[in-house]
N, C-alpha and C. Protein backbone atom coordinates (compact mmCIF):
# COMPACT_ATOMS: atom_id res chain seq x y z
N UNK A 1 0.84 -1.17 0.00
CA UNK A 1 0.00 0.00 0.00
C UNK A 1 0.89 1.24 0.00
N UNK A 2 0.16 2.17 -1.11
CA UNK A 2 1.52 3.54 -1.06
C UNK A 2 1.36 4.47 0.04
N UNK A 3 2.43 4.97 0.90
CA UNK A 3 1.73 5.84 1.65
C UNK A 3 0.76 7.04 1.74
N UNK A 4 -0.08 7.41 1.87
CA UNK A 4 -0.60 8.82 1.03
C UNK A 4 -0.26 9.81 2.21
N UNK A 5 -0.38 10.42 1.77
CA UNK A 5 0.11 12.44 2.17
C UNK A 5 -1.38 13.07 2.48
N UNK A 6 -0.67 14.44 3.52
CA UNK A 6 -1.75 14.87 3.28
C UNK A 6 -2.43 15.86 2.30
N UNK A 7 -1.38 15.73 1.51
CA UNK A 7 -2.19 16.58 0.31
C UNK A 7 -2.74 16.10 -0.35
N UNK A 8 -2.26 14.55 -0.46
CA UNK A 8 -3.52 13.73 -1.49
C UNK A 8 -4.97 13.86 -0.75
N UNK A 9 -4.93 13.27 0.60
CA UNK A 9 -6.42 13.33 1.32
C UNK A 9 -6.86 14.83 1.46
N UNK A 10 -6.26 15.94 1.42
CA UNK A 10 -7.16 17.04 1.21
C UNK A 10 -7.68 17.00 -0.32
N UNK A 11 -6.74 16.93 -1.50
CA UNK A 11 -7.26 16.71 -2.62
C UNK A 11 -8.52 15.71 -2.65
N UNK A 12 -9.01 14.47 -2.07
CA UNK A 12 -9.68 13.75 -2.13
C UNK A 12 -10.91 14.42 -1.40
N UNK A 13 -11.08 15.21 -0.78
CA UNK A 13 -12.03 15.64 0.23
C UNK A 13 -12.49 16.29 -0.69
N UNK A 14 -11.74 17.51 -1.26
CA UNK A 14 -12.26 18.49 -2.28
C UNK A 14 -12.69 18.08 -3.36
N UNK A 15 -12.52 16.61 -3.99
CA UNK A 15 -13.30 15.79 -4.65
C UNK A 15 -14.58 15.12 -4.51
N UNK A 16 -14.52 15.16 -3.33
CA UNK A 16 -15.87 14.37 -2.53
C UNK A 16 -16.79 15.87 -2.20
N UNK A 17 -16.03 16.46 -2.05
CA UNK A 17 -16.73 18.17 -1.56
C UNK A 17 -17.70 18.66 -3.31
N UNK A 18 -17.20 18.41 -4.30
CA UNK A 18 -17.69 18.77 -5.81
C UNK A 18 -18.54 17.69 -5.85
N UNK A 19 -18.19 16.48 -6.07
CA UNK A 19 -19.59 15.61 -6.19
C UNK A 19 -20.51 15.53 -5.60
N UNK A 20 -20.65 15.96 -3.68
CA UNK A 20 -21.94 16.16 -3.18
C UNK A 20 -22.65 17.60 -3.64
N UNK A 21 -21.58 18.57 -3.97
CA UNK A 21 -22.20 19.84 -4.66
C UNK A 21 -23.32 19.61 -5.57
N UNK A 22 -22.58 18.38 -6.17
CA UNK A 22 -23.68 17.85 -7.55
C UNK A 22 -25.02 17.62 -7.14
N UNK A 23 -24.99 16.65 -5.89
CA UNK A 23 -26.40 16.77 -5.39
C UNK A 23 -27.24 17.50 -5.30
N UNK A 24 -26.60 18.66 -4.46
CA UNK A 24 -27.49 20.19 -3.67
C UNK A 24 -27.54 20.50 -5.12
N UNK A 25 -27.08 21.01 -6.35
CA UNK A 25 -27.55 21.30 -7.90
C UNK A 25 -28.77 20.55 -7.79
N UNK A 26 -28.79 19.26 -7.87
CA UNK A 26 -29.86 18.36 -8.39
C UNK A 26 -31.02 18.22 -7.42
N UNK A 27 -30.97 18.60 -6.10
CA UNK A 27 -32.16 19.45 -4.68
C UNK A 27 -32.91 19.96 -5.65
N UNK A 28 -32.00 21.25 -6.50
CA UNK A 28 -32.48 22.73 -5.87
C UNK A 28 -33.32 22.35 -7.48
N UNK A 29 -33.10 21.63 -8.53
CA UNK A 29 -33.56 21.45 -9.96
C UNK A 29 -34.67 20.90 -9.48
N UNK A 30 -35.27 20.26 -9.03
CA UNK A 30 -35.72 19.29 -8.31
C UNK A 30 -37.29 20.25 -7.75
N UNK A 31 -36.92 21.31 -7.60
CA UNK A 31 -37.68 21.93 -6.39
C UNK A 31 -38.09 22.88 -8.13
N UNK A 32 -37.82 23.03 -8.59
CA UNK A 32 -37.86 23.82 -10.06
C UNK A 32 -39.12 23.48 -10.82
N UNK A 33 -39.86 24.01 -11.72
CA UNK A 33 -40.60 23.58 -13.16
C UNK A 33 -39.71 23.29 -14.02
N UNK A 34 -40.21 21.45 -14.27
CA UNK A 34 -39.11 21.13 -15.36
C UNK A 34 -39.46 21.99 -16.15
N UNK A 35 -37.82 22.17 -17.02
CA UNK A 35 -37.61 22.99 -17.98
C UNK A 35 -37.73 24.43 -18.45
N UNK A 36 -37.88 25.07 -16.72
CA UNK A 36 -37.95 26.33 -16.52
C UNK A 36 -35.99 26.81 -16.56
N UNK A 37 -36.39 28.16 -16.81
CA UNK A 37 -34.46 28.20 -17.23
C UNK A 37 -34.04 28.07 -15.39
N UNK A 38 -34.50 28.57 -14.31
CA UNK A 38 -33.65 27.58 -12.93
C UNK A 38 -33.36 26.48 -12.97
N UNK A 39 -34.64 25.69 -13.36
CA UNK A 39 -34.21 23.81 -13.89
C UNK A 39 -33.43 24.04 -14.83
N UNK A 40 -32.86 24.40 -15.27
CA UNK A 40 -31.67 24.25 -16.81
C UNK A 40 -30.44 24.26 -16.35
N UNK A 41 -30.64 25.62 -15.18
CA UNK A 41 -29.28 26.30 -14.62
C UNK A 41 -28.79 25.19 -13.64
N UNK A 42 -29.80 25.36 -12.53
CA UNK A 42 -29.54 23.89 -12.16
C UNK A 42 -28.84 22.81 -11.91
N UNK A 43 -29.49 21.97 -13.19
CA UNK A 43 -28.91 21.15 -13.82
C UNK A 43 -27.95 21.27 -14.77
N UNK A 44 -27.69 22.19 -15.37
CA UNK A 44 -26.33 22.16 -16.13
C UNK A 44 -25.22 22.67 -15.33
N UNK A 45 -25.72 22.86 -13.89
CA UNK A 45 -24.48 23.35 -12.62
C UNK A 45 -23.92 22.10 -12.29
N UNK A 46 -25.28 21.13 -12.45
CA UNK A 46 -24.98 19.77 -11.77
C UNK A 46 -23.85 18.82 -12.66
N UNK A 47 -24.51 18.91 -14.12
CA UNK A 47 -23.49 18.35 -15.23
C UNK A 47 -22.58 18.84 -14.72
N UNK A 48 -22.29 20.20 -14.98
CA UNK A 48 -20.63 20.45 -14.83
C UNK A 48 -19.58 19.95 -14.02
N UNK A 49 -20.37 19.94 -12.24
CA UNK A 49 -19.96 19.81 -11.27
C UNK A 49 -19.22 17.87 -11.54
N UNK A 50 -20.59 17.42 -12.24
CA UNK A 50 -20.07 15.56 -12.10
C UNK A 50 -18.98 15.39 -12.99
N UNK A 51 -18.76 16.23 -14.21
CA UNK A 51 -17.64 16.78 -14.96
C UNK A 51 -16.63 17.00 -14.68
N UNK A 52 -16.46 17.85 -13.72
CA UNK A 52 -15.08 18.29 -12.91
C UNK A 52 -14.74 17.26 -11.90
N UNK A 53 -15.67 16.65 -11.53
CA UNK A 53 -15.71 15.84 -10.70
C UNK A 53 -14.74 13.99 -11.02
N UNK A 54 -15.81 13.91 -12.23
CA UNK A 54 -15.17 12.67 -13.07
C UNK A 54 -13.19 13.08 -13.48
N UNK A 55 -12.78 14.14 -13.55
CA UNK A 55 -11.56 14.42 -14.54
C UNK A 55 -11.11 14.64 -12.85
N UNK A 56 -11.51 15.30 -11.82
CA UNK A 56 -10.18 14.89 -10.31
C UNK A 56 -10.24 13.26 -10.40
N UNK A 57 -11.39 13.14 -10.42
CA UNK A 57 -11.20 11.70 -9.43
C UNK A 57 -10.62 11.04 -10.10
N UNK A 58 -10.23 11.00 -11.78
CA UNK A 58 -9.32 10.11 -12.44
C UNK A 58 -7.68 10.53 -12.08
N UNK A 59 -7.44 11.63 -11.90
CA UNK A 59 -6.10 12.45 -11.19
C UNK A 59 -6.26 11.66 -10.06
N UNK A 60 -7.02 11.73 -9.00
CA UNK A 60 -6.82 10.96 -7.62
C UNK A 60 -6.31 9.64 -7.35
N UNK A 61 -7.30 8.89 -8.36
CA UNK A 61 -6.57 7.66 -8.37
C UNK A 61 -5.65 6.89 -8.84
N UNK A 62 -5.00 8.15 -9.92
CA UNK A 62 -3.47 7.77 -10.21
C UNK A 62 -2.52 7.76 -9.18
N UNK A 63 -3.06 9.00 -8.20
CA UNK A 63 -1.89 9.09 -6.85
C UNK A 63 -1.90 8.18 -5.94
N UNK A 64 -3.06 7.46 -5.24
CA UNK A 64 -3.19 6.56 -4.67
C UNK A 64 -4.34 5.71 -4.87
N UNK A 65 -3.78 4.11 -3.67
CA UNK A 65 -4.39 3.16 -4.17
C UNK A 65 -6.24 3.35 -3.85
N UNK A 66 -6.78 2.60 -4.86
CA UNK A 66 -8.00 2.80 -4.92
C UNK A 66 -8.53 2.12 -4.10
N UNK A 67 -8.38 1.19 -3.03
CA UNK A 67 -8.87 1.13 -1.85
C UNK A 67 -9.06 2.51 -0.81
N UNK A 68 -8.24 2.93 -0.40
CA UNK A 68 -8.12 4.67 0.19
C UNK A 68 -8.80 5.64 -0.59
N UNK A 69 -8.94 5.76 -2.03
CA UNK A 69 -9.48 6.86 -2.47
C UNK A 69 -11.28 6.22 -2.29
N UNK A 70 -11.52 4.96 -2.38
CA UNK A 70 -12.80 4.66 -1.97
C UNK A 70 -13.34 4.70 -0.61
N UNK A 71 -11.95 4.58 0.31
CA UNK A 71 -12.54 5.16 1.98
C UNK A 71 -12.59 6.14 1.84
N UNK A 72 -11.92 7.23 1.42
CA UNK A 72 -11.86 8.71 1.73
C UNK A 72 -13.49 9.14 1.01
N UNK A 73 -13.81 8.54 -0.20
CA UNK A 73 -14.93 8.75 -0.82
C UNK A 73 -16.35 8.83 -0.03
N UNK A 74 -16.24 7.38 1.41
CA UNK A 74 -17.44 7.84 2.16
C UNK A 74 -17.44 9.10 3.13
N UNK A 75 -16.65 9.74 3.33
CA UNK A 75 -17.17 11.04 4.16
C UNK A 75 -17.62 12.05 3.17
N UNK A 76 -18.37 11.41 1.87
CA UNK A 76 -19.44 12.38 1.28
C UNK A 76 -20.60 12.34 2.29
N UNK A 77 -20.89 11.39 3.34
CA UNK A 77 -21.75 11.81 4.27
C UNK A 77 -21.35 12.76 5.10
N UNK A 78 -20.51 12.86 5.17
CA UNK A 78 -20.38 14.29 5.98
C UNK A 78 -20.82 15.27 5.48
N UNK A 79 -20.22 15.79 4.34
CA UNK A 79 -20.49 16.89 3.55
C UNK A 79 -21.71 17.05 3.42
N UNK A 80 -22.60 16.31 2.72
CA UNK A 80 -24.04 15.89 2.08
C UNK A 80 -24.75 16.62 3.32
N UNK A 81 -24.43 15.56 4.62
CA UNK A 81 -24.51 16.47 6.00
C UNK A 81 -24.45 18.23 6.17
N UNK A 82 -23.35 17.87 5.98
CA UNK A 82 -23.03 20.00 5.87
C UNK A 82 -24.17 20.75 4.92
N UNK A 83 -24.06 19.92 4.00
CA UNK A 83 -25.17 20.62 2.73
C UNK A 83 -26.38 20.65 3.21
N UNK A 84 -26.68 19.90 3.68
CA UNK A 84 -28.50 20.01 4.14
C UNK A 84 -28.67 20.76 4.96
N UNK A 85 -27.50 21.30 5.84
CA UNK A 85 -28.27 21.96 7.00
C UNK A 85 -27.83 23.18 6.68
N UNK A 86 -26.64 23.39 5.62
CA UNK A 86 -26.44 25.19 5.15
C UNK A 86 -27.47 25.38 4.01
N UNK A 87 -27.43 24.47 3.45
CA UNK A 87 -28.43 24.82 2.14
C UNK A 87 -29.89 25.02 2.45
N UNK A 88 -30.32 23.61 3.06
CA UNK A 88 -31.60 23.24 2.80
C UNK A 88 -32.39 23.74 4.55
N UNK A 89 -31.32 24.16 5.77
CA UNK A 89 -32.11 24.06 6.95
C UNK A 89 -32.67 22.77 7.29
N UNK A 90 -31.92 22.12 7.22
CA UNK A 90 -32.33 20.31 7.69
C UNK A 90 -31.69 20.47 9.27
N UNK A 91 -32.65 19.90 10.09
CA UNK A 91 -32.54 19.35 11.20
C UNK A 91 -31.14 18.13 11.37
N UNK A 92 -30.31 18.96 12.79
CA UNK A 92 -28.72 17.82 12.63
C UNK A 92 -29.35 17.29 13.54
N UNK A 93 -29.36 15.65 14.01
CA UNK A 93 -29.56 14.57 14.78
C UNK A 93 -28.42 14.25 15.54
N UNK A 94 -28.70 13.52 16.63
CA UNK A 94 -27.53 13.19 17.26
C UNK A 94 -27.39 11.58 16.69
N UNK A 95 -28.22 11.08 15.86
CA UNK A 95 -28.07 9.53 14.83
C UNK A 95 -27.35 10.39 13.32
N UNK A 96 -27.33 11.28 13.06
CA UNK A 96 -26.30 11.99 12.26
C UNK A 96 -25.00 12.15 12.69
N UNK A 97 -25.03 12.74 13.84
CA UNK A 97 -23.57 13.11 14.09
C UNK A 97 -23.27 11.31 14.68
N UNK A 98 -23.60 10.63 15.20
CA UNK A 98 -22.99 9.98 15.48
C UNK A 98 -22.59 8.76 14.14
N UNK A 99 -23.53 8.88 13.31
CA UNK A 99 -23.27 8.01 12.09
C UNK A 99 -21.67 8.64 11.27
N UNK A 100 -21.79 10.06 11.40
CA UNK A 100 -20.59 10.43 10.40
C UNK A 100 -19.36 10.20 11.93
N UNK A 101 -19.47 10.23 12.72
CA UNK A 101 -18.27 9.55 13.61
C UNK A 101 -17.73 8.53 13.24
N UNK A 102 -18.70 7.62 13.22
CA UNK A 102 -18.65 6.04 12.53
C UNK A 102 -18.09 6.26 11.21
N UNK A 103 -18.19 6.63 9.89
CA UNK A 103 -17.70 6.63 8.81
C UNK A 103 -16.26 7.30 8.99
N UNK A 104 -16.01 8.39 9.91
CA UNK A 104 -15.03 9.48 10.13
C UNK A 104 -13.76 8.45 10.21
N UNK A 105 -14.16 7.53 11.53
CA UNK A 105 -13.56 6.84 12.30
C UNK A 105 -12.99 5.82 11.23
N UNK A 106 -13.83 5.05 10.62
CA UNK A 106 -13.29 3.89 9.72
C UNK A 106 -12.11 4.72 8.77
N UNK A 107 -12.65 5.51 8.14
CA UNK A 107 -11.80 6.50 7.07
C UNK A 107 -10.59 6.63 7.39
N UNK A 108 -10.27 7.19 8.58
CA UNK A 108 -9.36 6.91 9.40
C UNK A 108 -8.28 5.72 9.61
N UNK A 109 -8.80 5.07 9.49
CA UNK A 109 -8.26 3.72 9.98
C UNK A 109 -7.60 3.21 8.72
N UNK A 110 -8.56 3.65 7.93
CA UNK A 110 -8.49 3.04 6.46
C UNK A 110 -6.96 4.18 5.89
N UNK A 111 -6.96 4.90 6.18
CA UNK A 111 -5.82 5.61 5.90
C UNK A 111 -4.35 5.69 6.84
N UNK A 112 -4.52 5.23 8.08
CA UNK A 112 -3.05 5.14 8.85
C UNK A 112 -2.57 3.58 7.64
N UNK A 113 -1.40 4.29 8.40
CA UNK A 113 -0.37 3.62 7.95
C UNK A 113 0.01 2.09 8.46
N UNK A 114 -0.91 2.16 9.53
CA UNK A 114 -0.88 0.65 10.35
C UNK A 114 0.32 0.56 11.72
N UNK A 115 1.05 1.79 11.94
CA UNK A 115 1.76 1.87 12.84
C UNK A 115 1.08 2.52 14.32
């Protein structure tokens, strides 16, 4: 296993940070009249976003192994998290916070080095 850095796992976050973006795009289209120009905007925020998204994450996983870039990948619950309650005013749970502990925690694990 290669060691990773922490610049790869911030790079990976900010990857995981653009693809849940994609979501909150696809909320807010969602909440729209299809095919009103907001639904267009939207959704062509959302294309873009899975766009930019697809061309890091092929950069990411040249740097490290794709076991790690697939742990680092679940603390899109976190974010997704963050998003609902800046975006949308979603109610935080204490079965939220304690679920993204749980993912935090594995992620973690999944990334030491084993020492």
């Amino acid at each position: 296993m290669k060691k990773i850095s922490l610049k790869i796992i911030l790079a990976l976050q900010l990857v995981v940070m653009i693809y849940t973006l994609s979501s909150v795009a696809a909320k807010m289209a969602s909440a729209q009249e299809v095919f009103s120009i907001p639904f267009l905007l939207f959704y062509g925020v959302e294309i873009l976003l899975l766009g930019i998204y697809a061309i890091a994450w092929q950069q990411i996983i040249k740097r490290c192994d794709l076991s790690v870039a697939y742990a680092n990948r679940s603390i899109a619950i976190l974010w997704s998290l963050i998003w609902t309650v800046i975006f949308f005013h979603e109610a935080l749970t204490v079965k939220n916070v304690i679920g993204v502990l749980i993912v935090f925690a594995g992620t973690m694990i999944v990334n030491s080095d084993g020492e």
